[in-house]
Protein backbone atom coordinates (compact mmCIF):
# COMPACT_ATOMS: atom_id res chain seq x y z
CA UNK A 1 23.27 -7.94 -11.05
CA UNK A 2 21.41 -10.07 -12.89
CA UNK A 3 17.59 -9.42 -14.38
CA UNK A 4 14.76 -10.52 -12.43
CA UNK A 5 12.53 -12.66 -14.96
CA UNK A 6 9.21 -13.12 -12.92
CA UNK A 7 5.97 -11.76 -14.34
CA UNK A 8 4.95 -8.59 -13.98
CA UNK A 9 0.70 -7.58 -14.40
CA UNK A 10 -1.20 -4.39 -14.40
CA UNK A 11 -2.76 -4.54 -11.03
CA UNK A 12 -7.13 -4.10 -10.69
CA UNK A 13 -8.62 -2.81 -7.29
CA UNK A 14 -8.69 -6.63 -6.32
CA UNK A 15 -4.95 -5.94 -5.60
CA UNK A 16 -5.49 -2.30 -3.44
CA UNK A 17 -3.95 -4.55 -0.13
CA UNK A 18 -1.69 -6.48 -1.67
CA UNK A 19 0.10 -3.68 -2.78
CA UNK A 20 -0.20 -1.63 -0.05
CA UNK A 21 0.83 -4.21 1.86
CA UNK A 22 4.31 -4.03 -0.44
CA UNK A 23 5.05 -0.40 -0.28
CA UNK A 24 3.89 -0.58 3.84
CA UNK A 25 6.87 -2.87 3.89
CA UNK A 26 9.14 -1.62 1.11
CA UNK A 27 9.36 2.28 2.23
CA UNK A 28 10.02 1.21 6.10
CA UNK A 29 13.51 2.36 5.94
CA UNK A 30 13.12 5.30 3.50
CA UNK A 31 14.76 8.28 4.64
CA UNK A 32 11.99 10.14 3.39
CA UNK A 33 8.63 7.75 5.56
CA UNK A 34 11.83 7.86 8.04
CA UNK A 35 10.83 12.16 8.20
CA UNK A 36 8.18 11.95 7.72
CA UNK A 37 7.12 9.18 10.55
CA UNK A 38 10.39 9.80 13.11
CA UNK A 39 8.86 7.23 15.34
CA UNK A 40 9.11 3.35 14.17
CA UNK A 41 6.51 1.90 15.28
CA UNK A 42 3.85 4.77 14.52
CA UNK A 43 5.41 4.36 10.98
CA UNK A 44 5.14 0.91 11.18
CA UNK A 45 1.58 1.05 12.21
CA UNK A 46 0.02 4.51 9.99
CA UNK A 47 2.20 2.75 7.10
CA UNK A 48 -0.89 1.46 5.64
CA UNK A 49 -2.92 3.81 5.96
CA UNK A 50 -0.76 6.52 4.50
CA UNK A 51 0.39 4.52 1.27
CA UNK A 52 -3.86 2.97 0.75
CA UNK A 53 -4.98 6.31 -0.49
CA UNK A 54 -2.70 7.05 -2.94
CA UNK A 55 -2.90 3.28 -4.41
CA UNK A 56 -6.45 3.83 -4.74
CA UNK A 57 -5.92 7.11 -6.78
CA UNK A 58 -3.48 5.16 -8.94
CA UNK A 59 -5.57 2.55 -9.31
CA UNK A 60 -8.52 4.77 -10.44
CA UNK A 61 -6.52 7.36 -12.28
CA UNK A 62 -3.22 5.75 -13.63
CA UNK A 63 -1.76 2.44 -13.36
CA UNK A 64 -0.59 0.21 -10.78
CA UNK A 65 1.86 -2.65 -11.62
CA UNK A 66 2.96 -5.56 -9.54
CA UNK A 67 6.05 -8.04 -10.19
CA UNK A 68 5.48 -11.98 -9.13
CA UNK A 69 2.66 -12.54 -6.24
CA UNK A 70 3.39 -9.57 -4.30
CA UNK A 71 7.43 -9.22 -4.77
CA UNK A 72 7.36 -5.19 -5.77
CA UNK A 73 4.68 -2.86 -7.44
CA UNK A 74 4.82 0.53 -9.13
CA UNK A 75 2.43 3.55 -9.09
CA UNK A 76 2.23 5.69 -11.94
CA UNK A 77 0.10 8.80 -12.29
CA UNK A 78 -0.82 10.68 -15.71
CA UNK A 79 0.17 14.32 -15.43
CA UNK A 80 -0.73 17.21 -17.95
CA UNK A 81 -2.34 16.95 -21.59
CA UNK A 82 -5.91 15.75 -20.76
CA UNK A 83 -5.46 14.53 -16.98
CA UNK A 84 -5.32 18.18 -14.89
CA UNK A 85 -7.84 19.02 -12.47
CA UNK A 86 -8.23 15.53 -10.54
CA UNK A 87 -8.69 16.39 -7.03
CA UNK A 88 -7.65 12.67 -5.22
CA UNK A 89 -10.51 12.60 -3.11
CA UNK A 90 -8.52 9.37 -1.80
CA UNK A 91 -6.30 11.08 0.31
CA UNK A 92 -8.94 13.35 1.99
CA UNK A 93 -8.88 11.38 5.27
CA UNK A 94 -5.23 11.28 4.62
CA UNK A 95 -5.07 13.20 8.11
CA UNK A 96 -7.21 10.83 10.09
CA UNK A 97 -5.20 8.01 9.43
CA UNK A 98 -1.83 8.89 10.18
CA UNK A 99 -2.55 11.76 13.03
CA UNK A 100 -1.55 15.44 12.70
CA UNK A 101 2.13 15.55 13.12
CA UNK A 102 3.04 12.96 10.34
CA UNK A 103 0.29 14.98 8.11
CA UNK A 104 1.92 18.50 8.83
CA UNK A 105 5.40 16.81 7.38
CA UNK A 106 3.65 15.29 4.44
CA UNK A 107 1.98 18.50 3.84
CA UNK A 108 5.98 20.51 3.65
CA UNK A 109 6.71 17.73 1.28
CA UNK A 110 3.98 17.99 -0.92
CA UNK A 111 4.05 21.53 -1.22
CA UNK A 112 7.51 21.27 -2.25
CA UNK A 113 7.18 17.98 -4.92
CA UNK A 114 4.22 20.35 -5.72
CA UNK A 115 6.20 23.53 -6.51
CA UNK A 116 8.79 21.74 -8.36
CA UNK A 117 6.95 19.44 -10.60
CA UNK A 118 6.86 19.84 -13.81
CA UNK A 119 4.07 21.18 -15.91
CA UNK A 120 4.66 19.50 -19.63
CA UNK A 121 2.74 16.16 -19.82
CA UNK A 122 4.33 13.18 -18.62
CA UNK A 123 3.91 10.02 -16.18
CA UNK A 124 4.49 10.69 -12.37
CA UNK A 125 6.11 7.55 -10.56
CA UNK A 126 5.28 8.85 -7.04
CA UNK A 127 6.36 5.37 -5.37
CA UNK A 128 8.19 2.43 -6.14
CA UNK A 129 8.94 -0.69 -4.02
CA UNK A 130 10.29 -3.97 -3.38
CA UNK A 131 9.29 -5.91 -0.78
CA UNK A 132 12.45 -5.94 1.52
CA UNK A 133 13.03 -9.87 1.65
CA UNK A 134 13.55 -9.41 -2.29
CA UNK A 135 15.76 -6.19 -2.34
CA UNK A 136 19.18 -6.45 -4.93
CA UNK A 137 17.13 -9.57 -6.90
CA UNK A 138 16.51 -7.00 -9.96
CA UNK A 139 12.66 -7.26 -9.04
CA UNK A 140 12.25 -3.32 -9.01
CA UNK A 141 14.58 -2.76 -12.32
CA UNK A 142 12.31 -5.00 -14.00
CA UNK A 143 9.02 -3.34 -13.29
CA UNK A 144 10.55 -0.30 -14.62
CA UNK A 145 11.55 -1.76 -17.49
CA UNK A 146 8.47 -2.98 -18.53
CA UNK A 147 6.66 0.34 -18.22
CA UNK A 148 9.11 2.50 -19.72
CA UNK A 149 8.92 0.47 -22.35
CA UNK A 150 5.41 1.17 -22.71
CA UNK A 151 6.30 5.06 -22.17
CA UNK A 152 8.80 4.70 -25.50
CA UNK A 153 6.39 3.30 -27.54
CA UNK A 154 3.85 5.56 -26.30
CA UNK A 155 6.50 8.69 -27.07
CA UNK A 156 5.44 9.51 -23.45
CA UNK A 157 8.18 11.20 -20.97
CA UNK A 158 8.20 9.89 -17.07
CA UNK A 159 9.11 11.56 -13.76
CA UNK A 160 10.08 10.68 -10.34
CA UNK A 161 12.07 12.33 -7.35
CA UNK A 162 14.91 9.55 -6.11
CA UNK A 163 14.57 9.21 -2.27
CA UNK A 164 18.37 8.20 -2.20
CA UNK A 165 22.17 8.90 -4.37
CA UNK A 166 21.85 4.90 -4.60
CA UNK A 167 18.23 4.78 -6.44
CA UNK A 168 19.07 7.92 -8.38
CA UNK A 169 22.08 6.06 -9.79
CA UNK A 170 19.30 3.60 -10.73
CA UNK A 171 17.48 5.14 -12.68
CA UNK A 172 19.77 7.26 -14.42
CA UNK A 173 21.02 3.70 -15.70
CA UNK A 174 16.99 3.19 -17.45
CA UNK A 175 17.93 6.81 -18.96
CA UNK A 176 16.55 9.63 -16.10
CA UNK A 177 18.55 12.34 -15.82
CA UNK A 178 18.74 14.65 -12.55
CA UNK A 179 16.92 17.68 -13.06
CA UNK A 180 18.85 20.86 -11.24
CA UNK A 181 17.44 21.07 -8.21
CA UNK A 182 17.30 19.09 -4.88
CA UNK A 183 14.37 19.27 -2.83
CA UNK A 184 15.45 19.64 0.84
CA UNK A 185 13.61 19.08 3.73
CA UNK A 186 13.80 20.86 6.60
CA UNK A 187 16.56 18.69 9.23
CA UNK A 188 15.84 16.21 6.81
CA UNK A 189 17.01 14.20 3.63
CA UNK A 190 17.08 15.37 0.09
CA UNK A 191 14.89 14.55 -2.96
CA UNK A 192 16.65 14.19 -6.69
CA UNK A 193 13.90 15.10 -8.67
CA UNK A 194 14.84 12.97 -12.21
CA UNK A 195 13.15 13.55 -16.05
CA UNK A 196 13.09 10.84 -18.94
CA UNK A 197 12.61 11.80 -22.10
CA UNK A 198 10.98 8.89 -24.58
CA UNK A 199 13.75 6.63 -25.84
């Protein structure tokens, strides 16, 4: 495949739709929004609403990057070190928005990304996406690229859970290895949570 070799920016709160607006579209047929929202066209319609809050935290907290005019975007979170104890106020209305089913599911998944996360500093990539008309164009490989990058010279270690066996094969090609465990939903799909050490 070749390399995508658009532009990629660190995003400011000008960009809190547009990239909503991506991962709305990008995490459509995610097994895990797929659980989470069983019904398409309530996902389709909460979508976002569930993915504004937690670009707003990133956005105020970490960093939010976005490749070409909208093609893909990354979150990334600071964890550990000097960045415990934020309380994402963002997602307080989290409930509101997408209705008390969805928010019972989230709540089983966060409690289990919760329980297994792990507690030595590092940067969280809670979400990842490429806007589905440019899927296989290398967009999303290049956004990580350019931020682990940043992580290497930085000596700074990153952390994700894979959604898929395809996009855990992904990024155990940019050098994240699987840790040993699997976080399994209930009747539902299975999380590969991954660990990169700085290159």
């Amino acid at each position: 495949m070749t390399e995508w070799q658009g532009n990629i920016r660190r995003a400011s709160t000008a960009d809190h739709a547009l990239v909503t607006g991506i991962l709305a579209e990008a995490f459509m047929r995610d097994p895990v929004s797929g659980w989470i929202f069983p019904a398409d066209d309530h996902r389709a319609r909460v979508h976002p609403a569930f993915f504004g809050p937690f670009v707003a935290l990133a956005l105020r907290t970490g960093q939010v990057h976005v490749a070409g005019d909208g093609l893909g975007a990354t979150l990334w979170l600071p964890v550990g070190g000097d960045h415990d104890g934020d309380d994402g106020e963002e997602l307080a209305d989290l409930e509101a928005a997408i209705g008390p089913e969805a928010m019972k599911r989230f709540a089983v998944l966060d409690e289990l990304m919760a329980a297994n996360h792990p507690g030595e500093p590092h940067w969280y990539l809670p979400f990842v996406g490429v806007h589905p008309d440019h899927h296989g164009k290398g967009v999303g490989s290049a956004l990580l690229r350019d931020r682990l990058t940043e992580l290497d010279q930085a000596g700074a270690a990153g952390y994700l859970e894979a959604s898929t066996p395809r996009n855990a094969a992904l990024y155990e090609r940019l050098g994240f290895r699987r840790r040993p465990v699997t976080l399994d939903l209930p009747d539902g799909p299975s999380l590969y949570p991954m660990w990169r050490d700085p290159a």
